[in-house]
Protein backbone atom coordinates (compact mmCIF):
# COMPACT_ATOMS: atom_id res chain seq x y z
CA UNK A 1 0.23 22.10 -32.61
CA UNK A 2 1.42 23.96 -29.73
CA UNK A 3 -0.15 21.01 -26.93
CA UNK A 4 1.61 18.02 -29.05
CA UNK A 5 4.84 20.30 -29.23
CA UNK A 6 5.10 20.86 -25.32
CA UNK A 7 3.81 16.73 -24.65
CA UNK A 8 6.97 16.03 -26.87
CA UNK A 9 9.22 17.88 -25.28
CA UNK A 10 8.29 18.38 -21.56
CA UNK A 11 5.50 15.13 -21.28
CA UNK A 12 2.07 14.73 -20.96
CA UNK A 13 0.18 16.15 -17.77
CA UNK A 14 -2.55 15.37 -15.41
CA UNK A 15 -4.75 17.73 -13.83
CA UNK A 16 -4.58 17.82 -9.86
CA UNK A 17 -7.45 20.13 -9.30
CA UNK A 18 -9.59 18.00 -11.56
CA UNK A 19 -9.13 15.37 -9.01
CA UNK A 20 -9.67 17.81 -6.03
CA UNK A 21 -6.32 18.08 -5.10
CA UNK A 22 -4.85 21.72 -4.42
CA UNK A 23 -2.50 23.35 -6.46
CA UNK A 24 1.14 23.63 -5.79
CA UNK A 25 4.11 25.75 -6.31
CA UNK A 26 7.04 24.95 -7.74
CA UNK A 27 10.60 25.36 -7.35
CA UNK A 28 10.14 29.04 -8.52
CA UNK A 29 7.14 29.78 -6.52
CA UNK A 30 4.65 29.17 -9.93
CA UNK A 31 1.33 28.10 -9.01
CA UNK A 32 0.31 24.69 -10.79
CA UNK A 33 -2.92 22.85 -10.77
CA UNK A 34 -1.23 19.96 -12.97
CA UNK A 35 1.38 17.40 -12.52
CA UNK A 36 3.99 16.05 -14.97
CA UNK A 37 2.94 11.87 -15.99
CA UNK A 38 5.10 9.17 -15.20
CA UNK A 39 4.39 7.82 -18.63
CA UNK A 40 7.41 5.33 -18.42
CA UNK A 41 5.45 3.91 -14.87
CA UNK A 42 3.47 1.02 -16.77
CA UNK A 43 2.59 -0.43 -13.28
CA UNK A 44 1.19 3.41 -12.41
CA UNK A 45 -2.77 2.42 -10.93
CA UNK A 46 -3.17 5.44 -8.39
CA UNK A 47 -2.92 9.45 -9.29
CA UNK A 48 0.72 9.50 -6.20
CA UNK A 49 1.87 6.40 -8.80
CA UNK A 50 1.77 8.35 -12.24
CA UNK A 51 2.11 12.34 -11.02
CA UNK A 52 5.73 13.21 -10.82
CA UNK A 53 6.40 14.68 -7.98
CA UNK A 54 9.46 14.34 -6.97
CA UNK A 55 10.72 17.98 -6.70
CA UNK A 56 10.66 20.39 -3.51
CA UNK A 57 7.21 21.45 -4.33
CA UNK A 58 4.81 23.80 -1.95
CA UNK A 59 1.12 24.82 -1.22
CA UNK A 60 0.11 28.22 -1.87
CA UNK A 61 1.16 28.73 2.21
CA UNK A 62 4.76 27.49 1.57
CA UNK A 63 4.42 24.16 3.29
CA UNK A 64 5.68 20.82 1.87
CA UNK A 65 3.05 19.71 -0.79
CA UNK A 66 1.34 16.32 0.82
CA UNK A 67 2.06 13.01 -0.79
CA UNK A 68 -1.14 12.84 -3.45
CA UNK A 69 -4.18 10.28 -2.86
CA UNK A 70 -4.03 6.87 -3.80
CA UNK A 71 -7.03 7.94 -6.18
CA UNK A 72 -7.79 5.25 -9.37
CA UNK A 73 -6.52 6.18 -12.66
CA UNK A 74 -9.64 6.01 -15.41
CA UNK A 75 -8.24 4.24 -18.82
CA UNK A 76 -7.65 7.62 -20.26
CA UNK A 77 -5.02 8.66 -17.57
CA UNK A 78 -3.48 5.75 -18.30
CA UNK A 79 -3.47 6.30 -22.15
CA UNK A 80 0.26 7.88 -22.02
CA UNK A 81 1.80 4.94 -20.10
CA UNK A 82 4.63 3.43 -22.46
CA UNK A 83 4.10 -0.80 -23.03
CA UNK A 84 5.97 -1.20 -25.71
CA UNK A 85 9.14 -3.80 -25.59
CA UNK A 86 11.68 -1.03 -27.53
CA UNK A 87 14.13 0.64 -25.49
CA UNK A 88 13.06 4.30 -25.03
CA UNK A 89 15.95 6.87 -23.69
CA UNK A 90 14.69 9.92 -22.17
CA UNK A 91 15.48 13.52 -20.77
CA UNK A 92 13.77 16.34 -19.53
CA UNK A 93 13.54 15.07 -15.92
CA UNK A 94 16.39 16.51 -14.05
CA UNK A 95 17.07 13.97 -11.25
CA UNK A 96 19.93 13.43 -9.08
CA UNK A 97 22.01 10.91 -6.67
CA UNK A 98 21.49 7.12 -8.37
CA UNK A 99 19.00 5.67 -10.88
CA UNK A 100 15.88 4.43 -8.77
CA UNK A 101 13.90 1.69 -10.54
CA UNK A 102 10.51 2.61 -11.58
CA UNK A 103 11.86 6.37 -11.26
CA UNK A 104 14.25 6.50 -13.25
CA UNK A 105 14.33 3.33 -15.19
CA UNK A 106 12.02 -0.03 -16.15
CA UNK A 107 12.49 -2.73 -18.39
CA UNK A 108 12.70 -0.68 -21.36
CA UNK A 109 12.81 2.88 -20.54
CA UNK A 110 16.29 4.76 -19.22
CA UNK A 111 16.13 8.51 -17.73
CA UNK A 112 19.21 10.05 -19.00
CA UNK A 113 18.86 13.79 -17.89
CA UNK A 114 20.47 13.65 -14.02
CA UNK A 115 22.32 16.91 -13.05
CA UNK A 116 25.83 17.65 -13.26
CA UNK A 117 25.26 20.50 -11.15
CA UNK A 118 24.71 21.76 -7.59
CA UNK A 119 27.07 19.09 -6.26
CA UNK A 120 25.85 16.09 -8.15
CA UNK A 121 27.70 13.84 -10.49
CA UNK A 122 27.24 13.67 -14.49
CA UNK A 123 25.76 10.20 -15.05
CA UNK A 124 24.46 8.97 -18.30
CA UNK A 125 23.48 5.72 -19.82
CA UNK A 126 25.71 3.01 -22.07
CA UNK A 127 23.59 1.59 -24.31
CA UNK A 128 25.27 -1.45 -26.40
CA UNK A 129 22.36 -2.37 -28.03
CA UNK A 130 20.59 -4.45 -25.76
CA UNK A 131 17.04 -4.96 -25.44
CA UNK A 132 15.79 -4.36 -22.12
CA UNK A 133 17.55 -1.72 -19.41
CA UNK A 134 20.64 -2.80 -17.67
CA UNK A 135 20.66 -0.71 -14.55
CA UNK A 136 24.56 -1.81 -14.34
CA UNK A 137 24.53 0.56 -17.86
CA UNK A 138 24.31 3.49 -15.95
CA UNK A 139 27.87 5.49 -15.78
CA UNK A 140 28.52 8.14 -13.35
CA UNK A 141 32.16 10.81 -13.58
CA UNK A 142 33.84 10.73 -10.84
């Protein structure tokens, strides 16, 4: 119960050091051996296309973590990836500065969890019912 609550909420992971790839530390110095999936990244074929890591991560000596390998997914780290054709709205992933495509949106998936803080604008998605993502949907307060 406890594994499907936390892929719910914070997403499903893959493991780095299975792939022998170091660990890394994250924002609060936490050592991880396991990335965050880009499960909305249905063109995701390499481990740096589906790990998210996108935040100001570190190895275990403080230096920048190195972009990951362009290592082939198997079938099973693919088995999170999101095909359907329904709209999917998501949070969890604080992000910041304007929606990227493929990071922050696709055809039918919309990341609506971008900071308000630290400088950044509030910027959320209006949705009006439409079937695939309309980047121009995106709203930012000025």
């Amino acid at each position: 119960m406890y594994d499907a609550v936390e892929t719910l909420l914070r997403g499903p992971e893959i493991s780095l050091v299975d792939r022998e790839q170091p660990e890394y530390h994250d924002k609060d110095g936490h050592p991880r051996g396991s990335a965050r999936v880009q499960w909305w990244n249905g063109e995701a074929r390499t481990l740096r296309d589906i790990a998210e890591m996108g935040g100001k991560f570190t190895t275990a000596t403080g230096e920048p973590y190195p972009p990951l390998p362009e290592l082939e997914l198997s079938g099973g780290d693919q088995s999170y990836v999101y095909t359907a054709q329904v709209p999917v709205f998501y949070g969890h992933y604080w992000r910041q500065g304007s929606p990227k495509h493929r990071h922050d949106w696709t055809n039918h998936t919309a990341c609506i969890d971008f900071s308000a803080v630290e400088g950044e604008r509030l910027t959320a998605y209006r949705w009006s019912g439409e079937t695939t993502i309309v980047p121009e949907h995106y709203v930012t307060a000025e």
